[in-house]
Protein backbone atom coordinates (compact mmCIF):
# COMPACT_ATOMS: atom_id res chain seq x y z
CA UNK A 1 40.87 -78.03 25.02
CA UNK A 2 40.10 -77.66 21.42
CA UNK A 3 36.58 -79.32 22.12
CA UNK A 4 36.12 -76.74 24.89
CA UNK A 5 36.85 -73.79 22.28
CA UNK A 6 34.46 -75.05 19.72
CA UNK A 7 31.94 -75.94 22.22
CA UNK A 8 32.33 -71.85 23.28
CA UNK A 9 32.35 -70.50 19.92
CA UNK A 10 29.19 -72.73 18.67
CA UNK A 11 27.58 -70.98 22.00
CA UNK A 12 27.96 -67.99 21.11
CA UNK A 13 27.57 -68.19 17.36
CA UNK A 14 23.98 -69.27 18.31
CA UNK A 15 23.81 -66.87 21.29
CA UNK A 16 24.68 -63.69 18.95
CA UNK A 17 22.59 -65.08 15.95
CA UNK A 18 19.14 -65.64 17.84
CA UNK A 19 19.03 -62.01 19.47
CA UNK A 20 16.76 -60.37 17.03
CA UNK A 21 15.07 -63.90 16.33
CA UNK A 22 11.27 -63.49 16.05
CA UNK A 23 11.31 -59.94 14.91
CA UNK A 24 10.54 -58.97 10.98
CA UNK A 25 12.46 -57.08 8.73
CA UNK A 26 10.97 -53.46 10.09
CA UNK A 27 10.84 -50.45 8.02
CA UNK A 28 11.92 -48.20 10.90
CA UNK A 29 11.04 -44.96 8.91
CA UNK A 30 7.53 -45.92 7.70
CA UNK A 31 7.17 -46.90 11.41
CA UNK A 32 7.73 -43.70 12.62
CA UNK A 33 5.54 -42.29 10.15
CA UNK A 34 2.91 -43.93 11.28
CA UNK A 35 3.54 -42.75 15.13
CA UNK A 36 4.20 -39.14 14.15
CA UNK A 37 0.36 -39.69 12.58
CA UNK A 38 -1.18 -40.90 16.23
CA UNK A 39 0.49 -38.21 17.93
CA UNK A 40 -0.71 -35.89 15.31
CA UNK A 41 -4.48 -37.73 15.61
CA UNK A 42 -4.15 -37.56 19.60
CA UNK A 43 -3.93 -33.29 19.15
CA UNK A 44 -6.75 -33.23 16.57
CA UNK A 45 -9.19 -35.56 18.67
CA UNK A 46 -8.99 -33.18 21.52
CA UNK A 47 -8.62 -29.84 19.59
CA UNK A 48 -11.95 -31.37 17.78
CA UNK A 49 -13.47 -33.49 21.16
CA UNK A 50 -13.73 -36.83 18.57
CA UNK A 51 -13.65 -39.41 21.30
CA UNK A 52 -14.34 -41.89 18.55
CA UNK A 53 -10.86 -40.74 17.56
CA UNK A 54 -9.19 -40.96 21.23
CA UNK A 55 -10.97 -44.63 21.50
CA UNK A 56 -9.02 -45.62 18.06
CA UNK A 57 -5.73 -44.52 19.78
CA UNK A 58 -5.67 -45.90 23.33
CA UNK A 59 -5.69 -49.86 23.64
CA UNK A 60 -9.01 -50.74 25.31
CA UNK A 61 -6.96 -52.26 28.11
CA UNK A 62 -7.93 -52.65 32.37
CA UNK A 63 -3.52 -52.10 32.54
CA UNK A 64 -3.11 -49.03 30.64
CA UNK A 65 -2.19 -45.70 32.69
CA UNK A 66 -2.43 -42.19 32.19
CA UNK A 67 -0.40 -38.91 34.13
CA UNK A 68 -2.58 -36.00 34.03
CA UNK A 69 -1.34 -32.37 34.50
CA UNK A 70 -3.89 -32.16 37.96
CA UNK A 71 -1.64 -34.21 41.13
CA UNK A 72 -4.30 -36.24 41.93
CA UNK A 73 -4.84 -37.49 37.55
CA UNK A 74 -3.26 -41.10 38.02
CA UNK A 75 -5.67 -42.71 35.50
CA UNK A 76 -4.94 -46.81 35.29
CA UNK A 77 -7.30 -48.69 32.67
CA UNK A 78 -8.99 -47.72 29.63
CA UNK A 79 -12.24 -46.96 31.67
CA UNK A 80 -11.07 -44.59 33.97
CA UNK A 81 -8.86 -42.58 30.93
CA UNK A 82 -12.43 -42.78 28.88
CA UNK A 83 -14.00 -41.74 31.97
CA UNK A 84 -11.74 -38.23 32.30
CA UNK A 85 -11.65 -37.66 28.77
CA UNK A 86 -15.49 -37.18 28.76
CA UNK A 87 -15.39 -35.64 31.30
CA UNK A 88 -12.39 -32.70 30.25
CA UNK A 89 -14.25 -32.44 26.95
CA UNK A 90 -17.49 -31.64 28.80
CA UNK A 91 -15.76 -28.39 30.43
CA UNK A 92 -13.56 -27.35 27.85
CA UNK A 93 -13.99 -25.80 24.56
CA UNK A 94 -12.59 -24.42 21.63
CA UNK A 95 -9.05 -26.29 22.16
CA UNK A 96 -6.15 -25.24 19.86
CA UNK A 97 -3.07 -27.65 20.39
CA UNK A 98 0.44 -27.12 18.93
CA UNK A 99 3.23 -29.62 19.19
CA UNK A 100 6.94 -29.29 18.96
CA UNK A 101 10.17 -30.91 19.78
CA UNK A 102 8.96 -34.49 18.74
CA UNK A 103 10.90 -36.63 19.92
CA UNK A 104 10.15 -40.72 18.69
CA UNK A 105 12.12 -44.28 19.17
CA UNK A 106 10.94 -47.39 18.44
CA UNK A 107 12.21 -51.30 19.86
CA UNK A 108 14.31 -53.37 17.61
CA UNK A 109 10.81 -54.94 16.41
CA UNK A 110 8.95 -52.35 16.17
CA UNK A 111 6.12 -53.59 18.73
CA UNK A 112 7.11 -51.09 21.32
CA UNK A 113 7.62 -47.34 20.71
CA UNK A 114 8.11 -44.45 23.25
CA UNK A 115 8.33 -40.76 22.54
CA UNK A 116 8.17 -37.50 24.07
CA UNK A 117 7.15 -33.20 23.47
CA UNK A 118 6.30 -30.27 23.83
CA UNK A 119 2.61 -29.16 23.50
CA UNK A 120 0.89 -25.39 24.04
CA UNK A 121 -2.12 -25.97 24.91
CA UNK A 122 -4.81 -23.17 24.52
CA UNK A 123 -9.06 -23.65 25.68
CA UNK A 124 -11.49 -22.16 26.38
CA UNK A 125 -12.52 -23.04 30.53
CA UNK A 126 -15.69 -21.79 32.51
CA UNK A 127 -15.85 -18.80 29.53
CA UNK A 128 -12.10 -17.60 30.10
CA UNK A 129 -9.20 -18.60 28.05
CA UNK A 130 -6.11 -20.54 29.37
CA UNK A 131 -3.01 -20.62 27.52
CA UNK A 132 -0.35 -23.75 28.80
CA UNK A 133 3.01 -23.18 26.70
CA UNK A 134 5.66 -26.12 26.90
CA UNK A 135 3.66 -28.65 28.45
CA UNK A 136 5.85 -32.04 28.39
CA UNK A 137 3.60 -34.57 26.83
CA UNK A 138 5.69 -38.29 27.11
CA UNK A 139 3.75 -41.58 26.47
CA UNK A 140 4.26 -45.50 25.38
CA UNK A 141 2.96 -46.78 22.49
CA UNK A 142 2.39 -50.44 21.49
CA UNK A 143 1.71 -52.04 18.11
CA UNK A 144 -1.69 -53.92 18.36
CA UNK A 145 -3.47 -55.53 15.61
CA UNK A 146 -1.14 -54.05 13.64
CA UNK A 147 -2.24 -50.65 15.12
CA UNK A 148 -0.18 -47.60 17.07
CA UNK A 149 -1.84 -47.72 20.45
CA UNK A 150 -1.11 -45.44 23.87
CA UNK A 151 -0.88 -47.75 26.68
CA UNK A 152 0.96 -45.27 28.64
CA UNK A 153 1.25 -41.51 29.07
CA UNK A 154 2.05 -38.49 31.06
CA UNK A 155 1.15 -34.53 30.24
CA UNK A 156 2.84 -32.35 32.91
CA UNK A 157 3.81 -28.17 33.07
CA UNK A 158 7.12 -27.40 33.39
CA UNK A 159 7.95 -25.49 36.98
CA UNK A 160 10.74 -22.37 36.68
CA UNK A 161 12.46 -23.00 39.66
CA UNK A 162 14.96 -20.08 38.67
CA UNK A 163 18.04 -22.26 40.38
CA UNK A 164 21.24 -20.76 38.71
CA UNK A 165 23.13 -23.16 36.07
């Protein structure tokens, strides 16, 4: 019985040590940091249509996938997103972005990150002006090359259904 109980406890000595096995020490806060600063470049890179910018931010992957606000916008693999980024910034002009309600977590590693806010999102289409207030802008981020990448994310507008709470 004894050698059962030590044969347990060894188990799970070794069970509970090796869960973060593999991962680094991980500044969480300089992590964020450095998230809060993609988001930040994603709002500047369309306010200022850099798409050398956008290309630095999204991994350059076929398995990548991007929610637009439009119900047909499923976008899956860097071409396609490049493809309707070009596109958007060939219509639009003189975009003014504002974010709020940042919300940012990152995996036990720091490899993975997810996050999610608010944008109001103001442009300039076909010569009139279109204002978007509260747009929900949630995404996936994944630490490549020892970069902040979007491999995943979703902008959609809020409905006011008016149900009572």
């Amino acid at each position: 019985m004894k050698k059962l109980l030590f044969f347990f406890a060894t188990v799970a000595v070794l069970f509970f040590s090796s869960c973060n096995q593999g991962c680094k020490k991980v500044d969480r806060a300089k992590e964020i940091v450095e998230i809060e600063n993609v988001l930040e470049q994603y709002v500047l890179a369309n306010e200022n249509q850099d798409f050398d910018l956008i290309q630095k931010i999204w991994a350059p992957n076929s398995d990548i996938v991007f929610y637009g606000t439009d119900s047909d916008e499923r976008l899956i693999g860097w071409t396609n997103i490049r493809n309707a980024i070009k596109n958007q910034f060939n219509q639009i002009r003189d975009t003014y972005i504002s974010a709020s309600d940042q919300f940012i977590q990152i995996n036990d590693c720091a490899t993975t990150a997810w996050f999610a806010e608010s944008l109001n999102y103001n442009f300039i289409y076909k010569g009139d002006a279109r204002s978007y207030e509260g747009v929900r802008f949630t995404g996936v981020l994944q630490k490549i090359d020892g970069k902040w990448r979007f491999v995943q994310a979703h902008l959609s507008l809020p409905a006011h259904v008016n149900i009572e709470k």
